[in-house]
Protein backbone atom coordinates (compact mmCIF):
# COMPACT_ATOMS: atom_id res chain seq x y z
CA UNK A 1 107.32 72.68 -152.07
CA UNK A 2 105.89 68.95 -151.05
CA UNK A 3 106.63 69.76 -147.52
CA UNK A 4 104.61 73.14 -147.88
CA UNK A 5 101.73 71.24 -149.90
CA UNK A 6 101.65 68.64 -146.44
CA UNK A 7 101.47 70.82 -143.92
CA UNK A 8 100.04 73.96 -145.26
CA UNK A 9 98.06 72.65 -148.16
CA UNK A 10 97.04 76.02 -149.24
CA UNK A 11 99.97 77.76 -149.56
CA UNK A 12 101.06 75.13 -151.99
CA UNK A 13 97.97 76.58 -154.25
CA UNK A 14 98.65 80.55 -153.36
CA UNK A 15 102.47 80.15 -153.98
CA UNK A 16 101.41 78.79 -157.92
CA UNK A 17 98.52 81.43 -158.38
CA UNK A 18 95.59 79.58 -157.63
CA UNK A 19 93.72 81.63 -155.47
CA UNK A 20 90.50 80.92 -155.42
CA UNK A 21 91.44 77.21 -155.34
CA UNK A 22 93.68 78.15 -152.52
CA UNK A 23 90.61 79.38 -150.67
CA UNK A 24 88.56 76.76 -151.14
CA UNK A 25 91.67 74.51 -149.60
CA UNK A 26 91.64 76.88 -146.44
CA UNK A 27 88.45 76.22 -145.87
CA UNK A 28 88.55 72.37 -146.37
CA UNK A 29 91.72 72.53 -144.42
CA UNK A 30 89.94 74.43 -141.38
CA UNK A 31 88.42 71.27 -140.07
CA UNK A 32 90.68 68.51 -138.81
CA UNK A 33 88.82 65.71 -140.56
CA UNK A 34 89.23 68.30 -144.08
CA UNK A 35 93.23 68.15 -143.46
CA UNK A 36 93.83 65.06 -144.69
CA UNK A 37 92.12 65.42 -148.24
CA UNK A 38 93.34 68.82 -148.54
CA UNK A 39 96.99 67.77 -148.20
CA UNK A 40 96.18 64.52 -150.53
CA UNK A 41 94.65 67.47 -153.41
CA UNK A 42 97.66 69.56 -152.89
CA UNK A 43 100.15 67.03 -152.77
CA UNK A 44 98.25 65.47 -156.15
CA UNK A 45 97.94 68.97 -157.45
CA UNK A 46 101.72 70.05 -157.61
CA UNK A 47 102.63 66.37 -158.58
CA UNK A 48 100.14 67.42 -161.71
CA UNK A 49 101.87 70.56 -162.37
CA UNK A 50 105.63 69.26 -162.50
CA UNK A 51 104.31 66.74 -165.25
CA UNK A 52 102.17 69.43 -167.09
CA UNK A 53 105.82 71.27 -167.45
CA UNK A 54 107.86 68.36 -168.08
CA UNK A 55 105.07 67.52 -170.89
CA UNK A 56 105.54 70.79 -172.04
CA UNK A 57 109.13 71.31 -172.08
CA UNK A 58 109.30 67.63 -174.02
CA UNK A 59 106.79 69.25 -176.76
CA UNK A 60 108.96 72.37 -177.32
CA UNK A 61 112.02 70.21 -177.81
CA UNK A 62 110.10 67.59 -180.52
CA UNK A 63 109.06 70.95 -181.87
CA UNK A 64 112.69 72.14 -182.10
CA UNK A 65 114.29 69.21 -184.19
């Protein structure tokens, strides 16, 4: 999924159902100069995600004891 959020930056949003966020990344990503910070935002993006769900999953198992 990193290797998707490099290279086609907004796939990595469409893939987690972030559409419209997605778009907005095409359209960043259309330019050559945009390609760089859209990659950086996607990369940052899915790096946010994996810790949201790690937080998460942590929560649920303080929750459980």
């Amino acid at each position: 999924m990193t290797l998707i959020a490099i290279f086609f930056p907004f796939l990595s949003f469409m893939f987690r159902g972030r559409i419209l966020t997605g778009i907005i990344c095409l359209i960043l990503q259309i330019t050559l100069i945009g390609w760089i910070p859209a990659a950086v935002w996607a990369v940052i993006s899915l790096q946010n995600s994996r810790a949201d769900r790690r937080n998460r999953k942590l929560i649920r198992a303080m929750k459980g004891k």
